[in-house]
Every structure is written in C-alpha cells, then in structure tokens.
Protein backbone atom coordinates (compact mmCIF):
# COMPACT_ATOMS: atom_id res chain seq x y z
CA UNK A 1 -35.29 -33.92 119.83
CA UNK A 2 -37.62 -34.37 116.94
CA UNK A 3 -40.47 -36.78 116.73
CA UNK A 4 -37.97 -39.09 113.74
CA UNK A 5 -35.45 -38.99 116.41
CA UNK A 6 -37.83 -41.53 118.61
CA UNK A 7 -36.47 -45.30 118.37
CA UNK A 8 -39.07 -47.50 116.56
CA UNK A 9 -37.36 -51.04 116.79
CA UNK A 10 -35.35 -50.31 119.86
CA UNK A 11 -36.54 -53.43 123.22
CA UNK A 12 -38.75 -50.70 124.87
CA UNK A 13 -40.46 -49.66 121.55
CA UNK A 14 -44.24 -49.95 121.66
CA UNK A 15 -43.61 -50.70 125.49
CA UNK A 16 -46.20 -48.70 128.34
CA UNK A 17 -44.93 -47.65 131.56
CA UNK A 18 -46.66 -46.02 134.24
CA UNK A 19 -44.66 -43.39 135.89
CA UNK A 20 -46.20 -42.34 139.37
CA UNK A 21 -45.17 -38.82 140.80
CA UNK A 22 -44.68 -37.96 136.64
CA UNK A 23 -44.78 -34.38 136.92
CA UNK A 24 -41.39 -32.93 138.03
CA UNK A 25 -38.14 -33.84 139.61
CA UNK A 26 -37.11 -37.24 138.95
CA UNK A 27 -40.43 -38.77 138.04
CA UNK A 28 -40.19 -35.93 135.09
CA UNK A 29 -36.43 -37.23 134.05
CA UNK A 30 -37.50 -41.04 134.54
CA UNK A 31 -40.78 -40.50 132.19
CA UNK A 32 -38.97 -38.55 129.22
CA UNK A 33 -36.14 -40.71 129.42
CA UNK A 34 -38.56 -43.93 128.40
CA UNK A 35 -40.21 -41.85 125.95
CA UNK A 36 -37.12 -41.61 124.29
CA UNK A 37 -36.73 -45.35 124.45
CA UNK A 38 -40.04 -45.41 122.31
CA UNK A 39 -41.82 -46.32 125.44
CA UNK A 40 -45.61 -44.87 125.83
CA UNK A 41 -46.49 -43.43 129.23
CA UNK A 42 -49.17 -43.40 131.65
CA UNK A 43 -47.96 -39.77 133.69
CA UNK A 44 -49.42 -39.70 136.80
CA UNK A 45 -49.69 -36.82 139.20
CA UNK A 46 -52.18 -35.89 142.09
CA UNK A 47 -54.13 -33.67 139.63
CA UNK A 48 -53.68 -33.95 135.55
CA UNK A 49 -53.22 -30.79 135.38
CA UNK A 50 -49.90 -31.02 137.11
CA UNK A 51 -48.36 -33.11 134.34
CA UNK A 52 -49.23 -31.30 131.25
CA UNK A 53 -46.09 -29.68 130.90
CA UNK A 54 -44.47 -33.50 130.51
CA UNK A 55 -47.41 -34.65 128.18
CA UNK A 56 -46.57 -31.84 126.01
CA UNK A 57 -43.33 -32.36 125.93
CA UNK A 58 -43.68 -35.78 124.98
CA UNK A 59 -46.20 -35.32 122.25
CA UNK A 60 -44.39 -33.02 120.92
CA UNK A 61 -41.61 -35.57 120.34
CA UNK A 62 -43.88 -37.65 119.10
CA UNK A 63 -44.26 -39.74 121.90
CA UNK A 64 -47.54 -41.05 122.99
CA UNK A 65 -48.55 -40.08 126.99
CA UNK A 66 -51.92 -40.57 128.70
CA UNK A 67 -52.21 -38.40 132.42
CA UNK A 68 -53.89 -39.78 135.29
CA UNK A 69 -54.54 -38.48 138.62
CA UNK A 70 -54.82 -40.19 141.87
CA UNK A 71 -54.29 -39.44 145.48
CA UNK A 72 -51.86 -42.30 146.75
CA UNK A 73 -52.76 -41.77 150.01
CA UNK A 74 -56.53 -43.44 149.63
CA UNK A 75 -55.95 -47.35 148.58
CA UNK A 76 -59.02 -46.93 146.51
CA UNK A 77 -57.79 -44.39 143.92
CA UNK A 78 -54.76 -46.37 144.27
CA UNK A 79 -56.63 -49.17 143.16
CA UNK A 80 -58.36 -47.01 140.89
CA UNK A 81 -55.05 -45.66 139.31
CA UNK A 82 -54.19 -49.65 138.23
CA UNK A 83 -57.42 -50.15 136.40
CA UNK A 84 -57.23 -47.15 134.56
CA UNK A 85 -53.58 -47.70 133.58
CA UNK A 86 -54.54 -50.66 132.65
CA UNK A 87 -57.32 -49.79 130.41
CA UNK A 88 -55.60 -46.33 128.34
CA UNK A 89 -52.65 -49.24 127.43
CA UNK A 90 -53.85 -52.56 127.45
CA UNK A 91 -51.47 -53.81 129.26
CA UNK A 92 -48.78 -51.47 131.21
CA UNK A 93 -44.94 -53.28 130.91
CA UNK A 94 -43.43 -51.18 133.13
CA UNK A 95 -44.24 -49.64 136.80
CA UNK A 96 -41.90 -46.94 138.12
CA UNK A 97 -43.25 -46.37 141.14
CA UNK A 98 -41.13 -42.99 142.21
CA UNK A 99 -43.82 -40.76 143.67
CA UNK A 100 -42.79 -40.57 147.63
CA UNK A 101 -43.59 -38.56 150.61
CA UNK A 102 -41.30 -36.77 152.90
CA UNK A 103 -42.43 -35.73 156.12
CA UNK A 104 -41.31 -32.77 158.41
CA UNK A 105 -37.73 -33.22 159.87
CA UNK A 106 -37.89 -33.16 163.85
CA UNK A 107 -35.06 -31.64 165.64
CA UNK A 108 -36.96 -33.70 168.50
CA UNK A 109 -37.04 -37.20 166.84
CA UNK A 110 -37.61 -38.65 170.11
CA UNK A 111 -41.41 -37.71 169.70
CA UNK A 112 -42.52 -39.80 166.96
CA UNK A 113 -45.83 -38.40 165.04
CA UNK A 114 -47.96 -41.48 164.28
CA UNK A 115 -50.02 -39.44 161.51
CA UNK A 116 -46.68 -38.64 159.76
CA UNK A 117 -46.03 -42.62 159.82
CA UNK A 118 -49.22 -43.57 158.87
CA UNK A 119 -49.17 -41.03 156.00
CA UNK A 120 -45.62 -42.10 155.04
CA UNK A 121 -46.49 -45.86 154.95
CA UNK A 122 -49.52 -45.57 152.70
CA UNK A 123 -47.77 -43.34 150.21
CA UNK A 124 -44.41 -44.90 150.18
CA UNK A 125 -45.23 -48.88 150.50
CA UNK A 126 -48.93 -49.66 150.72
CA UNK A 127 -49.26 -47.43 147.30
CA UNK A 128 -46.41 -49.24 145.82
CA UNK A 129 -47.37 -52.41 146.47
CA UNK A 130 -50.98 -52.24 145.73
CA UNK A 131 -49.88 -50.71 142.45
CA UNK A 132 -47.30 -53.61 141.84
CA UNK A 133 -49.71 -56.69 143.21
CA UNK A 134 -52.72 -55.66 140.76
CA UNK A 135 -49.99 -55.08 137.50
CA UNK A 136 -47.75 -57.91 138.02
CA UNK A 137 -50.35 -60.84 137.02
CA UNK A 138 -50.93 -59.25 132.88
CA UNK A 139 -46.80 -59.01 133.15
CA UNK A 140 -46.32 -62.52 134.07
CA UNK A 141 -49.08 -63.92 131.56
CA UNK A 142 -46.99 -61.99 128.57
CA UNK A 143 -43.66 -63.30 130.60
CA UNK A 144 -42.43 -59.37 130.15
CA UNK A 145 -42.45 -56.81 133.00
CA UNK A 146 -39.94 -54.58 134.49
CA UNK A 147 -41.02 -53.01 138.40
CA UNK A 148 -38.93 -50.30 140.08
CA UNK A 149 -39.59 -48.88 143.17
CA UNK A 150 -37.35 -46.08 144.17
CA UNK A 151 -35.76 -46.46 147.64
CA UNK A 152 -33.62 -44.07 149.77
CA UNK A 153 -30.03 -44.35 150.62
CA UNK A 154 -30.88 -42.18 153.86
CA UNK A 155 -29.39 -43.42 157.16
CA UNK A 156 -28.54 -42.20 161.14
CA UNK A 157 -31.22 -39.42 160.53
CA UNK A 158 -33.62 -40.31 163.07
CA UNK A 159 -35.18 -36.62 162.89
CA UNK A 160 -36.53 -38.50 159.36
CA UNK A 161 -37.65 -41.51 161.04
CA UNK A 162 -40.93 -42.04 159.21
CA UNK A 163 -39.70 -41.39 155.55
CA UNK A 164 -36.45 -43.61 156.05
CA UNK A 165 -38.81 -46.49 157.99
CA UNK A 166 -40.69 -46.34 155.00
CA UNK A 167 -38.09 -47.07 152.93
CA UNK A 168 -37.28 -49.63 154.76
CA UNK A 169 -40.26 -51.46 154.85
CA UNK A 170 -40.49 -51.32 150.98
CA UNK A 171 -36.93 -52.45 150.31
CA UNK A 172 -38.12 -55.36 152.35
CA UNK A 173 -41.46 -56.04 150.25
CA UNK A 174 -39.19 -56.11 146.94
CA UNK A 175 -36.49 -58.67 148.84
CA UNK A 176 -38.82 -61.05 149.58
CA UNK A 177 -41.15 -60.87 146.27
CA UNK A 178 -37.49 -61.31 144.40
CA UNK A 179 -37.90 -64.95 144.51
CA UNK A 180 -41.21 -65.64 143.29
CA UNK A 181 -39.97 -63.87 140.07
CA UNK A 182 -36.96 -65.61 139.23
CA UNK A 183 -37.45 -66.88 135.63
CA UNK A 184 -40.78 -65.22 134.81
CA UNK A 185 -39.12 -62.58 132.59
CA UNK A 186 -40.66 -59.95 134.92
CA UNK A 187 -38.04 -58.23 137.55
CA UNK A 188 -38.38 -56.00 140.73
CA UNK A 189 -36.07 -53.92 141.83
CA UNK A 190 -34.69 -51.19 143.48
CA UNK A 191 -33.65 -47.68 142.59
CA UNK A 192 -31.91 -45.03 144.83
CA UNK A 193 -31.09 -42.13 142.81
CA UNK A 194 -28.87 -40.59 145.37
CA UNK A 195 -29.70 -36.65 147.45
CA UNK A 196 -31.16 -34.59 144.64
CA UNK A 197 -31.99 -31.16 144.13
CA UNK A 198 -35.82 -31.67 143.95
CA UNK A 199 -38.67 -30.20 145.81
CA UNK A 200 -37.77 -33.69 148.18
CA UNK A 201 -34.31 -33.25 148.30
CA UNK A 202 -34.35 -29.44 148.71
CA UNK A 203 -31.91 -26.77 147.18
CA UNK A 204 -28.49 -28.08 149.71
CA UNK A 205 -28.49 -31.45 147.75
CA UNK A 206 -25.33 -32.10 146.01
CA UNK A 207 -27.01 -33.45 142.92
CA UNK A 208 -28.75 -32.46 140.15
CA UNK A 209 -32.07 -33.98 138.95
CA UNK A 210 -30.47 -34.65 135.94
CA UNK A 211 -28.17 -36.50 137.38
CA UNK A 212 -30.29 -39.49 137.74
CA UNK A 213 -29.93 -40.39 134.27
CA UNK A 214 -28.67 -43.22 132.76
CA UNK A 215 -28.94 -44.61 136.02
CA UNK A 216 -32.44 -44.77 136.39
CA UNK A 217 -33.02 -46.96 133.52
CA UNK A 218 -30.15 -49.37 134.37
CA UNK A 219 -33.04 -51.41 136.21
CA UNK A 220 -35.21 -51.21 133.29
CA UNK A 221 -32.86 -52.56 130.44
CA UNK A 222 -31.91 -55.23 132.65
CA UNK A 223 -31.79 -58.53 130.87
CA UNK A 224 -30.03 -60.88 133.31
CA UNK A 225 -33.93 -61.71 135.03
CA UNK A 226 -32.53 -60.78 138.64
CA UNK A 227 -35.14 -59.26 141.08
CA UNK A 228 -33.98 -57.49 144.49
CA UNK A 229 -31.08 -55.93 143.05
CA UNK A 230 -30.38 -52.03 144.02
CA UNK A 231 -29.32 -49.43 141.76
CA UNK A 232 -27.48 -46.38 142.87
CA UNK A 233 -28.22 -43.94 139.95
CA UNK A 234 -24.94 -41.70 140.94
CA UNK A 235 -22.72 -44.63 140.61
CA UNK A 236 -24.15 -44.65 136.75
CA UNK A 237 -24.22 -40.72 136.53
CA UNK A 238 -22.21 -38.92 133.60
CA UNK A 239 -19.25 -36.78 135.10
C-alpha cells in the first residue's frame, strides 16, 4: 500500500487512536488496520523500541504514528500513558485497549497464586479502566469517541483462573458504564477476537492473527450509539 492509497475523507480520517499492546499480534493488525482508515496512532508498547517495526510501517504508508511506552502494571505510568496520549494528539478519539496478560496455566488450579491475580487484575482491568476513565471526558465534550476493550471468550479452564477472572471483571466494568453513554456519541464495547496464534494464544490456536480483521473494527465503525455490545471477530473473519 502506498502513502495515496490512505483515505483522506473517509469517518476515521484525521481521527487518533491509542492502541495499547501496539507492537505485535493483534494489537499490530488492530493499529495498521486504522491507519489504513486514515486514523493517526498513538503505538504503545512496554518499551518504544518494541514498536518501531509498526511505526515504520505506518510512516511509510504515509500514516502518521507517535510510540509510547508504559508499564501497565504501575497505575502511575498508566496514568502517565493518558496524559501523554493526550498531549502528542490533542485529543485521542479512539482507545483500543488490547494489551493483556496471561498468566502460567496450572495443572493444579486448585492452588490459586494471588500474585498472578493481582498482576492479572492491574494489567487486564485496572489499566483499562484507568486508561478509559481519564480519555472518556475530551470524547464526550467533542460528543465523538469509540472505546474497545478486548475480552476473552475463554471458559471451564479453571487451570486459567486469573486471566479468565480478569476478563470477567472487565466485561463487567464495560456493562455497567454502557448506560451512562447512551446518546453521547461515544460507545464502549467489547471485542473477543477468538484463540489466535499469538505469543498469548500460542502456536496450537486454530486462528491466525490475521484473522481478526474486519472484525476488529466492526466496534469501531459502529454508528448505531450502542455501548456493551460484544464482538466476536471470527464471526466477521474472511473465509
């Protein structure tokens, strides 16, 4: 794709996103993908240099991307991580929040590990949600804003207990902040991209990475202003 093949009037033209967990896997597809909806990113990674690959790629299109780093597991770089986004774009329109933790799979899963829950929690909801509550006021004073949090269709594994709990518990945050966003323009929702072949999903997963696509941006073109709605990407994926 060429930099003249970019869309300059298309509805996500001129539009920033911030893309956490940017630099592979399905972060990687997600953050192209808007690029080449004319959407500017804000990559992030745990270190910058992890995402240079994707903000090369991007430039090169002639897209515009800005890398930040930040460890999700400390709120305050979390915090951090919103106030620069913030700053680079003047306003971000879209949060993707895909970066997620898996933790070790326990043939025992009777003997729960309450550092691998505490670890899981702050990286898969506290992160998410600190990210969302300190965005979401500049998208409801333009009346534009599109939030997706990807979720897990993972079930009866208990030897995954923490990661799936997780889950869970953020499903449950984006449920119950649904209503307060019914007929601001700005929607939250859920994405579940299916069992992928990523450095999460490991090399047995059924899927490809790829495979995510056009699924993953179902949430984002969204015009009917519904919040809580979940997304299955494979349901969307091209055969």
């Amino acid at each position: 794709m060429t930099s003249t093949s970019l869309p300059k009037h298309g509805p996500l033209a001129g539009k920033w996103a911030l893309v956490t967990g940017a630099s592979r896997g399905v972060g990687r597809q997600i953050a192209l993908a808007l690029s080449r909806e004319g959407c500017n990113l804000v990559l992030h990674s745990r270190s910058q240099e992890h995402t240079e690959r994707v903000e090369a790629e991007i430039l090169a299109e002639g897209g515009m991307a800005v890398a930040l780093e930040a460890r999700l597991e400390e709120a305050s770089a979390v915090r951090e991580l919103a106030r620069q986004a913030q700053e680079v774009s003047g306003g971000i329109d879209i949060l993707y929040n895909n970066a997620g933790l898996m933790t070790a799979y326990h043939t025992q899963w009777l003997e729960a590990v309450p550092e691998e829950y505490e670890r899981s929690f702050q990286v898969n909801v506290i992160a998410p949600i600190l990210l969302a509550n300190a965005l979401l006021p500049s998208m409801l004073q333009r009346g534009w804003g599109r939030v997706v949090n990807v979720t897990s269709g993972i079930r009866d594994e208990p030897e995954l207990q923490a990661y799936a709990c997780s889950k869970a518990a953020l499903d449950k945050y984006v449920l119950d902040t649904a209503p307060k966003l019914l007929g601001t323009g700005v929607t939250m929702n859920l994405l579940d991209p299916g069992w992928l072949r990523t450095d999460l999903g490991g090399p047995q997963a059924p899927g490809a990475v790829e495979s995510v696509l056009p699924g993953a941006l179902v949430p984002v073109f969204a015009t009917d202003g519904k919040s809580g709605v979940l997304t299955r990407a494979q349901e969307h994926a091209q055969a």
